[in-house]
Every structure is written in structure tokens, then in C-alpha cells.
Protein backbone atom coordinates (compact mmCIF):
# COMPACT_ATOMS: atom_id res chain seq x y z
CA UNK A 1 19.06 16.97 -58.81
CA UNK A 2 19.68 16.93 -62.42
CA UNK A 3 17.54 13.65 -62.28
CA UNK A 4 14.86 14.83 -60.30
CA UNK A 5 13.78 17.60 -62.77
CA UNK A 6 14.15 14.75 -65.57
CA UNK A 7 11.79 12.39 -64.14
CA UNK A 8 9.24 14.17 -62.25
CA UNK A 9 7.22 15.68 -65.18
CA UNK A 10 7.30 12.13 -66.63
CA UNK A 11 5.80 10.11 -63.44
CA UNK A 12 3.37 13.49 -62.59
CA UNK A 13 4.69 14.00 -59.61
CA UNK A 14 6.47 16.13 -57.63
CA UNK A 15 10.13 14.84 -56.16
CA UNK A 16 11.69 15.98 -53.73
CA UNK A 17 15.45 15.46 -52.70
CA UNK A 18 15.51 13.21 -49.17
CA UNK A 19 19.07 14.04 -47.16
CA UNK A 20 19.57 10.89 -45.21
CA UNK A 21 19.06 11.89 -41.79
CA UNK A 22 21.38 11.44 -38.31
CA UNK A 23 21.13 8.26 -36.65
CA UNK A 24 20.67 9.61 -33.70
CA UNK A 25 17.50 11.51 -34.67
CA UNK A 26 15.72 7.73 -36.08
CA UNK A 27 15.55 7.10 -32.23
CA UNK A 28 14.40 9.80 -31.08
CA UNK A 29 10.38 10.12 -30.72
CA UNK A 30 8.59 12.10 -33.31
CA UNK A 31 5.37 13.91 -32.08
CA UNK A 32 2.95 15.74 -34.15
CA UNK A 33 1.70 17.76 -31.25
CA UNK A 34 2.92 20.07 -28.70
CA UNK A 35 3.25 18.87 -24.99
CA UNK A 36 3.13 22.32 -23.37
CA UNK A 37 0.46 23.73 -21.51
CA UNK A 38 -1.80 26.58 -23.71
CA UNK A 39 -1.91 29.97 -22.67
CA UNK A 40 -5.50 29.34 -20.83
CA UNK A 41 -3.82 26.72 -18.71
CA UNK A 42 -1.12 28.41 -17.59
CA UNK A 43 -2.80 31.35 -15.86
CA UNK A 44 -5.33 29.55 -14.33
CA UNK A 45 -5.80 28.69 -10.38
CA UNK A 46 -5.77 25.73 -9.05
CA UNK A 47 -8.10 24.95 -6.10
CA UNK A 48 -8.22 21.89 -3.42
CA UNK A 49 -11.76 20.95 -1.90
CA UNK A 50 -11.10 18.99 1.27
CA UNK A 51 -13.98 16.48 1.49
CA UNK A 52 -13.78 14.84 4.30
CA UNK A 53 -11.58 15.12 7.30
CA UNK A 54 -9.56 12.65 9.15
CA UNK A 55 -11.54 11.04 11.58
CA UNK A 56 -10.16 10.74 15.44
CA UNK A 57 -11.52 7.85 16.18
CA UNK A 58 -9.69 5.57 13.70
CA UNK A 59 -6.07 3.85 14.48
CA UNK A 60 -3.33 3.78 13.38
CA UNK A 61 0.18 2.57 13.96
CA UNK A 62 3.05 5.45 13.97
CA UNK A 63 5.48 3.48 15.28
CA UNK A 64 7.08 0.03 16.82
CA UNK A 65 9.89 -0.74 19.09
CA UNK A 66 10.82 -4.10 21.37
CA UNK A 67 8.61 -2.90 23.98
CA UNK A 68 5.86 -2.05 22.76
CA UNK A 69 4.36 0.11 19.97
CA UNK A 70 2.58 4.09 19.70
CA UNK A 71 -0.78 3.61 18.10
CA UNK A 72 -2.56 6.97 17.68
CA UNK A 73 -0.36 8.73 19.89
CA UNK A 74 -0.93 6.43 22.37
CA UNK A 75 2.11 4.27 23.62
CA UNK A 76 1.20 0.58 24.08
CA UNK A 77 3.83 -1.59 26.44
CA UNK A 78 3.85 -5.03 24.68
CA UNK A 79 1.33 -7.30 22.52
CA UNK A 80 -1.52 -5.57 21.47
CA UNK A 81 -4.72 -5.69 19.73
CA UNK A 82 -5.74 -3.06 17.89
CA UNK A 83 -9.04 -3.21 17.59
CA UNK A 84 -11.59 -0.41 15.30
CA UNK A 85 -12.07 2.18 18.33
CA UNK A 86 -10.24 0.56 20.87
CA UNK A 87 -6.86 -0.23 21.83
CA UNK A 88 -6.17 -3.73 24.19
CA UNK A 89 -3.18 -5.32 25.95
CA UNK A 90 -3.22 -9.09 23.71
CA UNK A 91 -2.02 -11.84 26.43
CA UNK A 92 0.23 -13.62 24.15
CA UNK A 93 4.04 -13.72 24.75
CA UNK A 94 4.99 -15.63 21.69
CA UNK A 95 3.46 -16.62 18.03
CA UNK A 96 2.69 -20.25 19.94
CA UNK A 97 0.70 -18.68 22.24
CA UNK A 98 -1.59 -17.65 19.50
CA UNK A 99 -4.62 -20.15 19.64
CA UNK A 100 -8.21 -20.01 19.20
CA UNK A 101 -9.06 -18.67 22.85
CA UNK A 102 -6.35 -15.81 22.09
CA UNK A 103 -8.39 -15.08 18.63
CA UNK A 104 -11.80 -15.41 20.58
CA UNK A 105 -11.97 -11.79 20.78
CA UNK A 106 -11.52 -10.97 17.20
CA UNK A 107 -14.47 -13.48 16.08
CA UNK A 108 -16.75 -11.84 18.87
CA UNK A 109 -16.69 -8.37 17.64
CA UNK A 110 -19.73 -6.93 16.17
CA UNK A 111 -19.57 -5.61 13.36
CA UNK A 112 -17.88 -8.72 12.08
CA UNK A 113 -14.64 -8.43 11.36
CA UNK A 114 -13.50 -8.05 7.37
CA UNK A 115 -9.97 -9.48 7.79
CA UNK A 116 -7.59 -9.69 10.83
CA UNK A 117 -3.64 -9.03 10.79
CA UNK A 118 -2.09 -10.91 12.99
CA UNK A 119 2.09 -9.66 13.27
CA UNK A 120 3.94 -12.54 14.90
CA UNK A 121 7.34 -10.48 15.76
CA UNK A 122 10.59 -10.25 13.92
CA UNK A 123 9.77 -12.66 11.41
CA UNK A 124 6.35 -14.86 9.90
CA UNK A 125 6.06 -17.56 11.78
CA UNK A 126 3.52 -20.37 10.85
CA UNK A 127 0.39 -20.58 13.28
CA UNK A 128 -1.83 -23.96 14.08
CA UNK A 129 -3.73 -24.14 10.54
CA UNK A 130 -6.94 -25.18 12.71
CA UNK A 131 -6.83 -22.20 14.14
CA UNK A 132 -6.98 -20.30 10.73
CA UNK A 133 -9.50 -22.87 9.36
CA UNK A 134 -11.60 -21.67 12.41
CA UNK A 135 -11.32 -17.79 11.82
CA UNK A 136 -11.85 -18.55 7.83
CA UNK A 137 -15.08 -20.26 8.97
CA UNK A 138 -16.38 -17.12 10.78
CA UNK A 139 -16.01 -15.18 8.00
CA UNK A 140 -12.61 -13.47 9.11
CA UNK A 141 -9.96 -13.48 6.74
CA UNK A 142 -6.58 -13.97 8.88
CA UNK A 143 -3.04 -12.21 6.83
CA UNK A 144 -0.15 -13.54 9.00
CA UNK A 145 2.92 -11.35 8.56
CA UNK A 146 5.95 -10.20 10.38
CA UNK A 147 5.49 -7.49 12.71
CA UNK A 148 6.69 -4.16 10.22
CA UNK A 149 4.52 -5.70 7.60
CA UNK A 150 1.65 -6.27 9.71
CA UNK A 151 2.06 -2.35 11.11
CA UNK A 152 1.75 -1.39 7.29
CA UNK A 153 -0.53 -3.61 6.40
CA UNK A 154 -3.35 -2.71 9.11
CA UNK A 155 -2.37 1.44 8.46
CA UNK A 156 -3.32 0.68 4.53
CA UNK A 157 -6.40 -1.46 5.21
CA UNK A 158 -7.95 0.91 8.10
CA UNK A 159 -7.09 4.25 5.39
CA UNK A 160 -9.09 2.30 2.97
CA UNK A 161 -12.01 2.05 5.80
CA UNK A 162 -11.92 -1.62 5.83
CA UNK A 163 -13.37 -3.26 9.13
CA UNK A 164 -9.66 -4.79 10.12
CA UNK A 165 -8.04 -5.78 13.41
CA UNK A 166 -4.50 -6.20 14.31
CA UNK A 167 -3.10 -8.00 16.90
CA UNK A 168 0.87 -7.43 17.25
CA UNK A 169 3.22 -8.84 18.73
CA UNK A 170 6.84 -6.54 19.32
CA UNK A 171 9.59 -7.95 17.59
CA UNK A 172 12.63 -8.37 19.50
CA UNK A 173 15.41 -5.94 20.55
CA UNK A 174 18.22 -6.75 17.59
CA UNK A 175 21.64 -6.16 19.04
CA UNK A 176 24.35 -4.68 16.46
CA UNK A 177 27.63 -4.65 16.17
């Protein structure tokens, strides 16, 4: 201190003892400003504005099972396609029996489709790349996934209002131990 009052008249300024401080308060984040709410904000309402409703008309998929799945609150007894306002049995058994003529009533829907989700059962399975050459080339984008990620898939793009199709397949009864 002694030192201090020696010096600081001589440099014109002011010192000021520094205590070296805690590590443990180096790390710590230094803010200049307060993070709580002001008086004004705490005593104020909050309000919610619903803006639009849910509409009835659009699908979606609550749930999946080996037989079949509920779509809407409609139960569904094996493959489906899940089309924008409409619900149809899909005659496929298997991923192989996916082909152009089992796709022909995706690319025949008006409006034209945005993208189609196609859910081949428990896992992805690869499908005849002519017959996704021939949906890219009517302007349908085809996602091929397994049959939970498909369900998810077509729930997220219909909530965004996209023009998307599904057609699922039900993945098959898993026995356990």
C-alpha cells in the first residue's frame, strides 16, 4: 500500500490495490446486465390467439401394428395408401411387389403429388430404381423408409401442408423372448 500512495501522484493516476481473485470465479461468466424479468413483465397477461383450427379432413397416422395401422381414427387391416382425403387398401404383400402399376395411382392423382413415402415394413428395403426414375420423371419425389419412419415422416410432411402420399406396408409381428 505503502507503494501505491508513493507512486500514484508521480504517474497522475489513481491506483488501486487488485486482490487476486478465486479461480473458480475466472470461469464463471461475467454479465453486465440483469437476466430477470422487470417489474412491467412480470404482472402482465399472457394471451393465445388460435388461428386456425385443425382441419378434419387431413390424415394422419396414430398408430401401427402387424396387421394393419389406425389412420385418423380409422383402423386400416394391412397395406395401405394414404392418400390427401382418402384412405385405400394398397395390393402389395411385400416391398417386391412394389412396381410401377402398384405406384400408378400415386402419379394419377390430381393435384400432383409433391413427394410420396413409400414404408416398405420392418426395415428399408431397396425398390427397382426404374421404378423411382419413373416417379422422379412425373414430378413425384419418392422417400423410401422403413415403416415407423415412413409413419413419422408422412405425419410431419402432411402438418407442414405438403401435398404427400404414403403408401405402407405393416411391418411384421417381432416375437420376443
Amino acid at each position: 500500500m505503502a507503494a501505491l500512495r508513493t507512486f500514484g501522484p508521480v504517474l497522475g493516476r489513481r491506483l488501486v490495490a487488485v486482490t487476486p481473485k478465486p479461480v473458480f470465479a475466472l470461469l464463471q461468466p461475467q454479465r453486465g446486465h440483469r437476466l430477470t424479468p422487470s417489474d412491467d413483465e412480470l404482472y402482465q397477461k399472457t394471451t393465445i390467439r388460435h388461428l386456425e383450427k385443425e382441419s378434419p379432413d387431413i390424415m394422419f397416422v396414430e398408430g401401427y401394428t402387424s396387421r394393419g395401422f389406425t389412420i385418423s381414427g380409422n383402423k386400416i387391416v394391412g397395406p395401405c395408401a394414404v392418400l390427401p382425403r382418402a384412405i385405400l387398401q394398397w395390393n402389395v404383400g411385400t416391398h417386391a411387389d412394389i412396381t410401377a402399376e402398384s405406384l400408378a395411382l400415386f402419379r394419377l392423382l390430381e393435384p400432383r403429388l409433391e413427394i410420396l413415402v413409400l414404408g416398405t415394413g420392418e426395415k428399408v428395403q431397396r425398390l427397382d430404381p426404374a421404378v423411382l426414375k419413373l416417379m422422379r420423371q412425373c414430378g413425384i419425389a419418392v422417400e423410401v423408409q422403413d415403416t415407423p419412419n415412413a409413419c413419422a415422416t408422412f405425419n410431419f410432411l402432411t402438418s407442414e401442408r405438403r401435398l404427400a402420399a404414403a403408401g405402407l406396408i405393416p411391418p411384421p409381428a417381432t416375437t420376443g423372448a
